[in-house]
C-alpha atoms as a PDB file:
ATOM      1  CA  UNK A   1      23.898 -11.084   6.084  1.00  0.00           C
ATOM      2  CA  UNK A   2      21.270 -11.638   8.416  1.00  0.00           C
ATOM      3  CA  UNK A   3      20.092 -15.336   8.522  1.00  0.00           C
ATOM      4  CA  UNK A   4      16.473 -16.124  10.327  1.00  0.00           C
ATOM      5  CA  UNK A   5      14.655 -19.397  11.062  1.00  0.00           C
ATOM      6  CA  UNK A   6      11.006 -19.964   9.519  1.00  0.00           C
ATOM      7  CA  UNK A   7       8.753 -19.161  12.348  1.00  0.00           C
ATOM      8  CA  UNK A   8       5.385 -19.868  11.677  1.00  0.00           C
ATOM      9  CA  UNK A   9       3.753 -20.986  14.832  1.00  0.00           C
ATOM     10  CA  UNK A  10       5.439 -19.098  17.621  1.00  0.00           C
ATOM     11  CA  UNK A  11       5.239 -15.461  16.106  1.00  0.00           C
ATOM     12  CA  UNK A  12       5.057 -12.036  18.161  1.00  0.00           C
ATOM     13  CA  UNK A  13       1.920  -9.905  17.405  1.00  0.00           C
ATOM     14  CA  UNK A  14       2.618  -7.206  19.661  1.00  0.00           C
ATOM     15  CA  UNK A  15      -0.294  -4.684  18.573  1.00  0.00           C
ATOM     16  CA  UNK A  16       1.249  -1.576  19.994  1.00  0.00           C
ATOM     17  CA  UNK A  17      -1.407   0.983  18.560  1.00  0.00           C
ATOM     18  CA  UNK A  18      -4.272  -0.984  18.936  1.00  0.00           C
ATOM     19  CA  UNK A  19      -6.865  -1.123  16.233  1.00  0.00           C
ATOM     20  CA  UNK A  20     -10.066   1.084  15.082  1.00  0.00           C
ATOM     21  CA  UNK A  21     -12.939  -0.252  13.392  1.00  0.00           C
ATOM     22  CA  UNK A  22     -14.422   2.280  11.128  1.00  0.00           C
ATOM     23  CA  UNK A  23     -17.935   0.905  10.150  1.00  0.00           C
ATOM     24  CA  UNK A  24     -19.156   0.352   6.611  1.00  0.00           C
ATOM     25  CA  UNK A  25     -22.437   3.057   7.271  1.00  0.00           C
ATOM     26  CA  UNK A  26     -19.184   5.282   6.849  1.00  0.00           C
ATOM     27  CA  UNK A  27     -17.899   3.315   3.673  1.00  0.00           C
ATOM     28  CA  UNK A  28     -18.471   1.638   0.734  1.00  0.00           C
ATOM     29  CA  UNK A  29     -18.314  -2.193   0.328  1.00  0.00           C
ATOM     30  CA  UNK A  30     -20.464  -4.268  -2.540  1.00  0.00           C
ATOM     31  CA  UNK A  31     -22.218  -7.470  -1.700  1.00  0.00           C
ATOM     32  CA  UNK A  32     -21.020 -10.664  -3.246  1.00  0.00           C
ATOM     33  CA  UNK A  33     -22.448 -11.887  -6.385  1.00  0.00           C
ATOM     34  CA  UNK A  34     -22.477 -14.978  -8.372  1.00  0.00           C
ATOM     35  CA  UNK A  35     -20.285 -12.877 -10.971  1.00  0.00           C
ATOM     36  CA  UNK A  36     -18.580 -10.500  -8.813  1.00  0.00           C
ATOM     37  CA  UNK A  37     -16.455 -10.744  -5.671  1.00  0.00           C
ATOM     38  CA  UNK A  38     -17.211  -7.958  -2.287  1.00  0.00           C
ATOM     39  CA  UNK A  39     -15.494  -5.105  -2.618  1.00  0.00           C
ATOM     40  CA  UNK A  40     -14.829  -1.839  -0.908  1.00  0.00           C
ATOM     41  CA  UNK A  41     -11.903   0.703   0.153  1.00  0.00           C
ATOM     42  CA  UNK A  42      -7.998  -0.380  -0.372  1.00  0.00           C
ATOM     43  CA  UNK A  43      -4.848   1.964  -2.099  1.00  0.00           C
ATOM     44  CA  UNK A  44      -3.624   2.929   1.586  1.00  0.00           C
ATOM     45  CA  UNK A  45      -0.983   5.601   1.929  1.00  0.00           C
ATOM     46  CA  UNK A  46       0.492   6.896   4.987  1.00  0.00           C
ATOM     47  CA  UNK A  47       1.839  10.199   5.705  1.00  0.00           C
ATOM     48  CA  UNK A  48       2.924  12.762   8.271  1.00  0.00           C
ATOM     49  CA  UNK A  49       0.675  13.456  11.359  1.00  0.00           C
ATOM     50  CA  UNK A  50      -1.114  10.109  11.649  1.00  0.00           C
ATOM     51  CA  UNK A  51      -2.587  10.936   8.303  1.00  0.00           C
ATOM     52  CA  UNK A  52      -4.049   7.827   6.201  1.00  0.00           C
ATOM     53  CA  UNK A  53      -5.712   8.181   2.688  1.00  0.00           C
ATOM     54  CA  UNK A  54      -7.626   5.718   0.938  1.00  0.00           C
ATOM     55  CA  UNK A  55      -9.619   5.218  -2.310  1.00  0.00           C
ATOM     56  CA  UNK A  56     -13.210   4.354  -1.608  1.00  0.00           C
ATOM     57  CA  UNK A  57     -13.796   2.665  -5.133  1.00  0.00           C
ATOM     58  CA  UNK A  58     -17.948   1.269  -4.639  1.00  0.00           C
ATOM     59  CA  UNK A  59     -18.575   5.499  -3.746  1.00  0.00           C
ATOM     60  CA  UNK A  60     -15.504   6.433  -5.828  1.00  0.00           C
ATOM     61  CA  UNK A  61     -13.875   9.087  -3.270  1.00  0.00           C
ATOM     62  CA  UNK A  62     -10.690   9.512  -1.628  1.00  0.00           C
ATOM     63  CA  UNK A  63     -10.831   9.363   1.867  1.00  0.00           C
ATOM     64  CA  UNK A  64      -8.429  10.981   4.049  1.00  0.00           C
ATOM     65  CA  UNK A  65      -8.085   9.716   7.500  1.00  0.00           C
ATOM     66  CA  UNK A  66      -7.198  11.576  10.952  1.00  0.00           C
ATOM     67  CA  UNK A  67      -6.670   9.803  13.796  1.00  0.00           C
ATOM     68  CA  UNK A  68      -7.940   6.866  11.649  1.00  0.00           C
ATOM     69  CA  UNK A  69     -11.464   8.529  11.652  1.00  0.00           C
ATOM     70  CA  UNK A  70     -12.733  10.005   8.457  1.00  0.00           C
ATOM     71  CA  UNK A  71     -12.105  13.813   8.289  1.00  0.00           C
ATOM     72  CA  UNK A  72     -12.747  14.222   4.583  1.00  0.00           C
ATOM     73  CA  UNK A  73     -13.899  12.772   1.567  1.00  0.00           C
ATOM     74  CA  UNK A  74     -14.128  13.934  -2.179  1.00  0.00           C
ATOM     75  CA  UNK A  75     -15.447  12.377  -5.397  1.00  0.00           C
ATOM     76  CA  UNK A  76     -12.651  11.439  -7.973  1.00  0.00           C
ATOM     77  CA  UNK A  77     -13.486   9.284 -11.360  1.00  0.00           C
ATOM     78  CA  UNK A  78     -11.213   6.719 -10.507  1.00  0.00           C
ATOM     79  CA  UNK A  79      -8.182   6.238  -8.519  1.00  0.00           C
ATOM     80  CA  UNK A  80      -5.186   3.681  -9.844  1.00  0.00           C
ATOM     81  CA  UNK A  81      -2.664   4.805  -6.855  1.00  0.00           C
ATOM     82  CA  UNK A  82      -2.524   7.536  -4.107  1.00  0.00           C
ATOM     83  CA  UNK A  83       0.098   9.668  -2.455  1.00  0.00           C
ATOM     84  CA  UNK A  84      -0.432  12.388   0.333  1.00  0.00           C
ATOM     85  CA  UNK A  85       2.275  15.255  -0.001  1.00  0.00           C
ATOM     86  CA  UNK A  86       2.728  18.564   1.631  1.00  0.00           C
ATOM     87  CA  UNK A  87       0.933  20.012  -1.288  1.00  0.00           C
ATOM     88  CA  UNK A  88      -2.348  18.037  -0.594  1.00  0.00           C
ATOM     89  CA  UNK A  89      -3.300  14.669  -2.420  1.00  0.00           C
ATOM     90  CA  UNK A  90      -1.578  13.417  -5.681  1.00  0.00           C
ATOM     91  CA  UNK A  91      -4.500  10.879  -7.599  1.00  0.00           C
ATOM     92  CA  UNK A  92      -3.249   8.230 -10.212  1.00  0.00           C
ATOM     93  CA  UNK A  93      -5.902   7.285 -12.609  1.00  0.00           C
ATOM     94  CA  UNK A  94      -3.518   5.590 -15.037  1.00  0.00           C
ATOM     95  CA  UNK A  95      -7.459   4.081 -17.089  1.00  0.00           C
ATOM     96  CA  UNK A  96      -7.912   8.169 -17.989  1.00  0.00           C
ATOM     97  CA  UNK A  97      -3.881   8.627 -18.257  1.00  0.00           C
ATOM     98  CA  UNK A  98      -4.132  11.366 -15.885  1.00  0.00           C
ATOM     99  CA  UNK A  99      -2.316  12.369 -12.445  1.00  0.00           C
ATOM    100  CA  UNK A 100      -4.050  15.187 -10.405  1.00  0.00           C
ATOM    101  CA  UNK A 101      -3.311  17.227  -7.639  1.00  0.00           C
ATOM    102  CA  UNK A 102      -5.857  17.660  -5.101  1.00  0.00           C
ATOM    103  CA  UNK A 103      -5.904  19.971  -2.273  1.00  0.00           C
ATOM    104  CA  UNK A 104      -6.577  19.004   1.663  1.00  0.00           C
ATOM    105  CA  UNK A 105      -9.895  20.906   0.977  1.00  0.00           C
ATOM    106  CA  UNK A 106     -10.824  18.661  -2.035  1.00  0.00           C
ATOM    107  CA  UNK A 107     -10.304  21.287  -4.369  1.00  0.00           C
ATOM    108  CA  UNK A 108      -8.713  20.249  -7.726  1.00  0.00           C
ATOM    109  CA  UNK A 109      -5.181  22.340  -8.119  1.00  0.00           C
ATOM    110  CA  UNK A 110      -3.364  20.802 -11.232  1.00  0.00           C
ATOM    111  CA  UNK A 111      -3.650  17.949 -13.840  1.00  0.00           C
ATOM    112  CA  UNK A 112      -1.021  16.313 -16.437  1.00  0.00           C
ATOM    113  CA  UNK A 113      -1.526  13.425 -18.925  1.00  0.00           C
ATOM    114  CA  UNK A 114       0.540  10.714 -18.452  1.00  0.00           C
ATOM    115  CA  UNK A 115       3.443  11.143 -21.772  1.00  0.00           C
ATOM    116  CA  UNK A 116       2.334   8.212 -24.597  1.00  0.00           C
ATOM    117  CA  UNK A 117       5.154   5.547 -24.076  1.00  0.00           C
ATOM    118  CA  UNK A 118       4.465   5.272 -20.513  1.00  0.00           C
ATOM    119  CA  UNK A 119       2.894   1.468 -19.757  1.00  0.00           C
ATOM    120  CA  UNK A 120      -0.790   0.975 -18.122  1.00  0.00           C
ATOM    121  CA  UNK A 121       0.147  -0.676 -14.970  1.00  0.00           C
ATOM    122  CA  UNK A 122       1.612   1.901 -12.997  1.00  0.00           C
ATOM    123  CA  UNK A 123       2.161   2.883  -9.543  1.00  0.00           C
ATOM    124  CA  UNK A 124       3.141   6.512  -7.767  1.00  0.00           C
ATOM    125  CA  UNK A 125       7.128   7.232  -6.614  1.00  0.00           C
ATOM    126  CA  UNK A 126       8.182  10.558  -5.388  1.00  0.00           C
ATOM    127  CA  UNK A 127      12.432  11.356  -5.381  1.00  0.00           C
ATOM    128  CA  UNK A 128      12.897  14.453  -4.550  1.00  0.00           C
ATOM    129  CA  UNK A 129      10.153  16.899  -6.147  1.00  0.00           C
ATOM    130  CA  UNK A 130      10.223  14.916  -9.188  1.00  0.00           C
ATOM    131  CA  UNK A 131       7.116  12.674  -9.593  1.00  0.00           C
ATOM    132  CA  UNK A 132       7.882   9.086 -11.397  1.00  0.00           C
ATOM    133  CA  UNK A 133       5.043   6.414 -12.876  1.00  0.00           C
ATOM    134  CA  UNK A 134       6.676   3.079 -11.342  1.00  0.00           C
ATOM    135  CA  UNK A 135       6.135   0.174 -13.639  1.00  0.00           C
ATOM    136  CA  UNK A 136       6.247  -3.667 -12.780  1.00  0.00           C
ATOM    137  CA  UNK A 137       9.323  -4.492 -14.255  1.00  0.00           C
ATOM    138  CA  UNK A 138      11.911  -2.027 -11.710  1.00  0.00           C
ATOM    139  CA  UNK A 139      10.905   1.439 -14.276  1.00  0.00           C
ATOM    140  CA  UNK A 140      10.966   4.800 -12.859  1.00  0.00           C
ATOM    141  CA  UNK A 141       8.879   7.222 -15.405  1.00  0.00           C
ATOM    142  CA  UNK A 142       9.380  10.827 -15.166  1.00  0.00           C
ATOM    143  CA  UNK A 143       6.044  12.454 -15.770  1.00  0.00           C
ATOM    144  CA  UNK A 144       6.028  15.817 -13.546  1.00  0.00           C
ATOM    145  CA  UNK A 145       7.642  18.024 -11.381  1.00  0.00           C
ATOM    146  CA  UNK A 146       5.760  18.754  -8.125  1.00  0.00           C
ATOM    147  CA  UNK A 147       5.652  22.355  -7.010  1.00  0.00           C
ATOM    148  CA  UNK A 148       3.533  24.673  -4.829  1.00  0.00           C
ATOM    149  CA  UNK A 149      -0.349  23.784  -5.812  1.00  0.00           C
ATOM    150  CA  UNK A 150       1.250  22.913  -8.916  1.00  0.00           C
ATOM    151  CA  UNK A 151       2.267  19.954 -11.558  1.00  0.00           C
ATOM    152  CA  UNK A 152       5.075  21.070 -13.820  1.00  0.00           C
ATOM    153  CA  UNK A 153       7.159  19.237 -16.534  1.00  0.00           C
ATOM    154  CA  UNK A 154      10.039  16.615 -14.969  1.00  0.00           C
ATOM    155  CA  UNK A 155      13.231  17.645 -15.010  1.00  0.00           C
ATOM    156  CA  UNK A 156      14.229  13.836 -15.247  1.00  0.00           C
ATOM    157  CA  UNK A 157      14.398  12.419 -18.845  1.00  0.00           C
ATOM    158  CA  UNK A 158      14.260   8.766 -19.661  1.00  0.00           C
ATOM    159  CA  UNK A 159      14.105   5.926 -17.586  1.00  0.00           C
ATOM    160  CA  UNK A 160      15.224   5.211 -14.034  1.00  0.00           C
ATOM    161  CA  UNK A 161      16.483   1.571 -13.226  1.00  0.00           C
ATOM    162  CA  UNK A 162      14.564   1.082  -8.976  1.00  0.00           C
ATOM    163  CA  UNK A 163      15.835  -2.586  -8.678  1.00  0.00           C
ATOM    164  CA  UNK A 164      13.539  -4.715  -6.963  1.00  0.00           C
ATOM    165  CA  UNK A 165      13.209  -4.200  -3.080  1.00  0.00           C
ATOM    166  CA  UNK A 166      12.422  -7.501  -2.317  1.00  0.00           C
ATOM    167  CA  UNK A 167      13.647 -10.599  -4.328  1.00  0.00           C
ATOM    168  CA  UNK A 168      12.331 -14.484  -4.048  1.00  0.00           C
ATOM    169  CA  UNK A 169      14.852 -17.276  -5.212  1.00  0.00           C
ATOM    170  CA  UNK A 170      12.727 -20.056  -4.486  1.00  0.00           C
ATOM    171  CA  UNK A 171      14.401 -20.520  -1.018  1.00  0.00           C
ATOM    172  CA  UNK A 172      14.706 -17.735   0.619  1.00  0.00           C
ATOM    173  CA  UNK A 173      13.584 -13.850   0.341  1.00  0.00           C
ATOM    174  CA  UNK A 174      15.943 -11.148   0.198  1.00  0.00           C
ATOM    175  CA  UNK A 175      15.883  -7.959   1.162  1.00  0.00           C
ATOM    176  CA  UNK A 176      18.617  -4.962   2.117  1.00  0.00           C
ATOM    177  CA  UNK A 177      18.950  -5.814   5.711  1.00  0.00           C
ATOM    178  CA  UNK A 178      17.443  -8.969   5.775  1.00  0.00           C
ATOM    179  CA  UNK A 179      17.775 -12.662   4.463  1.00  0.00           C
ATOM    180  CA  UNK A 180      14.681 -14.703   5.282  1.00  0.00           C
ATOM    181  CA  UNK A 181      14.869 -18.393   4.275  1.00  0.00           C
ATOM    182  CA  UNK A 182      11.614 -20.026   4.035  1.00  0.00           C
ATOM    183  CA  UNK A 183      12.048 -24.254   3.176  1.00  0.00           C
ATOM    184  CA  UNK A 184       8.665 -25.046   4.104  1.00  0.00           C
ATOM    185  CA  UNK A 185       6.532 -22.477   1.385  1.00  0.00           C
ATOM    186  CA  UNK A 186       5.258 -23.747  -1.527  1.00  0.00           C
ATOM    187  CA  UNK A 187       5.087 -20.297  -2.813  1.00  0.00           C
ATOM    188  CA  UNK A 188       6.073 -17.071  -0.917  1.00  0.00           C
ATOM    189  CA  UNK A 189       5.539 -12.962  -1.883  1.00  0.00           C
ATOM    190  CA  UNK A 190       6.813 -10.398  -0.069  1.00  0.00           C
ATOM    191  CA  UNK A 191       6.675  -6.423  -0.101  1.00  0.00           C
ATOM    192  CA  UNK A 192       8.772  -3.847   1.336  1.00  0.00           C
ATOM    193  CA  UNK A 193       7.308  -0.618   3.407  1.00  0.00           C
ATOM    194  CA  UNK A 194      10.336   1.029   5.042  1.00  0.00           C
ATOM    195  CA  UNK A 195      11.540  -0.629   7.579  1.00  0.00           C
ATOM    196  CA  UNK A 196       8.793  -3.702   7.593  1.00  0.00           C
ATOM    197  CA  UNK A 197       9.079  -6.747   5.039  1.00  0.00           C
ATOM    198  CA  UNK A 198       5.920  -8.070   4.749  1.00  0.00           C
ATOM    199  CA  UNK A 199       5.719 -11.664   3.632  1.00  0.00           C
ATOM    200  CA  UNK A 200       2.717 -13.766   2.251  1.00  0.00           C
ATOM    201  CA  UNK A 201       3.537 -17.251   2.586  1.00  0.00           C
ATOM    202  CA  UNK A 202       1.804 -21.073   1.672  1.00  0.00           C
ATOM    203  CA  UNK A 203       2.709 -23.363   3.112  1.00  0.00           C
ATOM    204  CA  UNK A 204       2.081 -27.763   2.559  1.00  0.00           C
ATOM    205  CA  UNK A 205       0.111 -29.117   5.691  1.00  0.00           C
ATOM    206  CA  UNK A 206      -3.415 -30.437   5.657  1.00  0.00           C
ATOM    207  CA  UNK A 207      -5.101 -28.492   4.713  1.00  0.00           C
ATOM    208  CA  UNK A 208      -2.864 -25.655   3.005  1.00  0.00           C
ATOM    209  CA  UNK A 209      -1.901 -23.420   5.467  1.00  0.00           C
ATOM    210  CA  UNK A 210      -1.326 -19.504   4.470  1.00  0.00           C
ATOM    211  CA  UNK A 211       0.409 -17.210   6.486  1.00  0.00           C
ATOM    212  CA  UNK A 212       1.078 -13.553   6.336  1.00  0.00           C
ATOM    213  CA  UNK A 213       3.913 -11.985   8.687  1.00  0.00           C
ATOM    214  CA  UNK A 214       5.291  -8.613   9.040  1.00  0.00           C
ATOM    215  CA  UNK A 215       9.003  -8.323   9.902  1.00  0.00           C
ATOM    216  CA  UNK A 216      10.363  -5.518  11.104  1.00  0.00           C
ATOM    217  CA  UNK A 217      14.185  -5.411   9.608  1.00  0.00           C
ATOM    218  CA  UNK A 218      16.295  -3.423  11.507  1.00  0.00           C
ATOM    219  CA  UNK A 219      15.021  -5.355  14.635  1.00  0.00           C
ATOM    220  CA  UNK A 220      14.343  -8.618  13.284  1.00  0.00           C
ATOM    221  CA  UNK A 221      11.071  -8.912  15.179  1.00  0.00           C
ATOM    222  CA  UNK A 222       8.203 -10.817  13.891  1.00  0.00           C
ATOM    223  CA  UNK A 223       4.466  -9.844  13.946  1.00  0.00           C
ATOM    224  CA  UNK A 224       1.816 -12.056  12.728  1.00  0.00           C
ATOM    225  CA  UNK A 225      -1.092 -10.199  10.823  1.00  0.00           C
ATOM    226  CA  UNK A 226      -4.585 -11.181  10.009  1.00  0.00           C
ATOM    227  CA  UNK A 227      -5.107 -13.833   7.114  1.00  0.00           C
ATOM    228  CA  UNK A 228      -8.493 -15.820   8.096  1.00  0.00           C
ATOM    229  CA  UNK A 229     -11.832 -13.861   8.403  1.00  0.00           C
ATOM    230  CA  UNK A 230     -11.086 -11.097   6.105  1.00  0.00           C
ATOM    231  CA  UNK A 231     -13.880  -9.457   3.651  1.00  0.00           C
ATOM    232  CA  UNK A 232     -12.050  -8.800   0.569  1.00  0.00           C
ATOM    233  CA  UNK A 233      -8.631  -8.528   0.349  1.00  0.00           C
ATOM    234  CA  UNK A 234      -8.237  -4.961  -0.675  1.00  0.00           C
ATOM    235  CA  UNK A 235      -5.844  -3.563  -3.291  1.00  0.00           C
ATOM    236  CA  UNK A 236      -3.050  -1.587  -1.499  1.00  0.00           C
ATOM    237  CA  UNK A 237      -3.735  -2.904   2.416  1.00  0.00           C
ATOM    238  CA  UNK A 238      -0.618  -1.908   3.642  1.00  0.00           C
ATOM    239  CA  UNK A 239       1.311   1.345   3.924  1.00  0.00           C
ATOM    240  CA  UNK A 240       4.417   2.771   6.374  1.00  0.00           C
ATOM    241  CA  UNK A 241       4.010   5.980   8.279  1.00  0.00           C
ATOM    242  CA  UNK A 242       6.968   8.608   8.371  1.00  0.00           C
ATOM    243  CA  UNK A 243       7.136   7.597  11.591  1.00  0.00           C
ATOM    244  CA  UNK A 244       8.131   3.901  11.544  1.00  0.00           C
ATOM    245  CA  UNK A 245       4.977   2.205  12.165  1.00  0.00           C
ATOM    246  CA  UNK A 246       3.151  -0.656   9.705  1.00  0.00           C
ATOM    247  CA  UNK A 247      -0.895   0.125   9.037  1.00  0.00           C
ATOM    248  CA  UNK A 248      -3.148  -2.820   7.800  1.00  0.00           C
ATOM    249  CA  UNK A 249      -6.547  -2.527   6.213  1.00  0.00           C
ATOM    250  CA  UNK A 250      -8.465  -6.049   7.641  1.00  0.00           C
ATOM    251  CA  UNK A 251     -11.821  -5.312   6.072  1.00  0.00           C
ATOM    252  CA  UNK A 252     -14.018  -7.499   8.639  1.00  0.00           C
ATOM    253  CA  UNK A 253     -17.868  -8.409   8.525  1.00  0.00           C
ATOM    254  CA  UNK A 254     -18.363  -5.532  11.204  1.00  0.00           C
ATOM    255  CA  UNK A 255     -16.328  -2.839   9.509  1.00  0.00           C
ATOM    256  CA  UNK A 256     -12.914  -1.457   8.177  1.00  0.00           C
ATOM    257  CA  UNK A 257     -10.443  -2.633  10.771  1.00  0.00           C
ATOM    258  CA  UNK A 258      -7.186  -0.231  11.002  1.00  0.00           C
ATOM    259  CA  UNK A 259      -4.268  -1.943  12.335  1.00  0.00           C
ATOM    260  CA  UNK A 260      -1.216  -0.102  13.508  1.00  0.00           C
ATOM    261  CA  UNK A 261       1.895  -2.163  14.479  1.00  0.00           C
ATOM    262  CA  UNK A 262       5.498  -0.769  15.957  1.00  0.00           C
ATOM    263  CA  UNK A 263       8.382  -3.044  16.916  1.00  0.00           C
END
């Protein structure tokens, strides 16, 4: 096992993609309101080619990204989770019970309801061709079988155990390649994208200090991301390409900043 130090102060942040700034005349983002908090785009997914989609919930579209610029943009009711496959762009809008397939065009291809027993809170998981609803307690749901501009029935019956990829004990957090102790935190969280663990971490000092870092596992490198001077903090900010890299949605008072970070 793989035992690190808590570094909070003296952290690499290597940016080695830079950042883009896409500004919110190109997006949607809500002013704050004495019964509302800001909000604008989150549900980032990664995929092949530098492609980045994301779910523009004040205009309601999905936004697919190129080069982290917008190259298209289609209306959808609502969006609970995203995934971009070969087949186009697979929409999760678990409120309607309903998963649809979308082509790159923004042309609707297929559409299944979500089978009765399957829970609210949901999230996307692709094994294979088969297409499972991902539930908060370590679930895998069949609900469909992804084909060529198609949505057919799973093959898969019942329920898949996914144990957790990232585990707190209080002490330290665990992960496969990577033990992290943290004796300092108060309270930690962390999430796994490939090969990055990210880890949200507060920390006792005066006054409470909150840190957020991404570690890259198979290296072991640190890289500090963006906490302070954030918008919103988006739902779904954080999303590994094919390709090894970590992408961060810092929604900032000038526009959506894109972060991409490699070890």
């Amino acid at each position: 096992m793989n035992v690190l130090p808590l570094l909070i102060l003296a952290l690499s942040s290597s940016w080695a993609l830079g950042a883009t700034t896409l500004p919110w005349t190109e997006l949607g983002l809500t002013e704050a309101r004495e019964d509302a908090q800001i909000r604008g785009p989150g549900l980032l997914h990664a995929g092949k080619d530098g492609r980045l989609l994301l779910y523009d919930s004040v205009r309601r579209e999905v936004v697919l990204l190129q080069g982290d610029q917008p190259a298209l943009a289609f209306p959808v009711r609502h969006a609970s989770d995203l995934l971009l496959v070969d087949q186009g762009v697979l929409v999760l809008d678990h409120s309607a019970r309903q998963l649809t397939l979308w082509s790159l065009d923004g042309q609707q291809r297929a559409a299944v309801e979500l089978p009765a027993l399957i829970p609210t809170a949901v999230s996307l998981g692709l094994q294979g061709d088969q297409l499972l609803a991902l539930d908060p307690f370590g679930h895998g749901h069949p609900i469909a079988t992804l084909g060529d501009d198609q949505l057919q029935p799973p093959v898969a019956q019942g329920l898949q155990e996914r144990p957790p990829a990232v585990r707190w004990d209080g002490a330290t957090m665990h992960t496969q390649g990577m033990d992290l102790p943290l004796p300092a935190a108060l309270e930690a969280s962390g999430q796994r994208f490939g090969d990055w663990l990210v880890v949200d971490v507060v920390v006792a000092d005066s006054p409470i200090v909150v840190t957020r870092t991404a570690w890259h596992v198979p290296t072991r490198e640190p890289h500090e991301l963006p906490v302070a001077g954030r918008l919103y903090a988006p739902r779904g900010d954080l999303a590994a390409t094919p390709e090894g890299e970590l992408v961060v949605l810092v929604p900032r008072a000038e526009g959506l900043e894109i972060l991409r970070v490699s070890p």
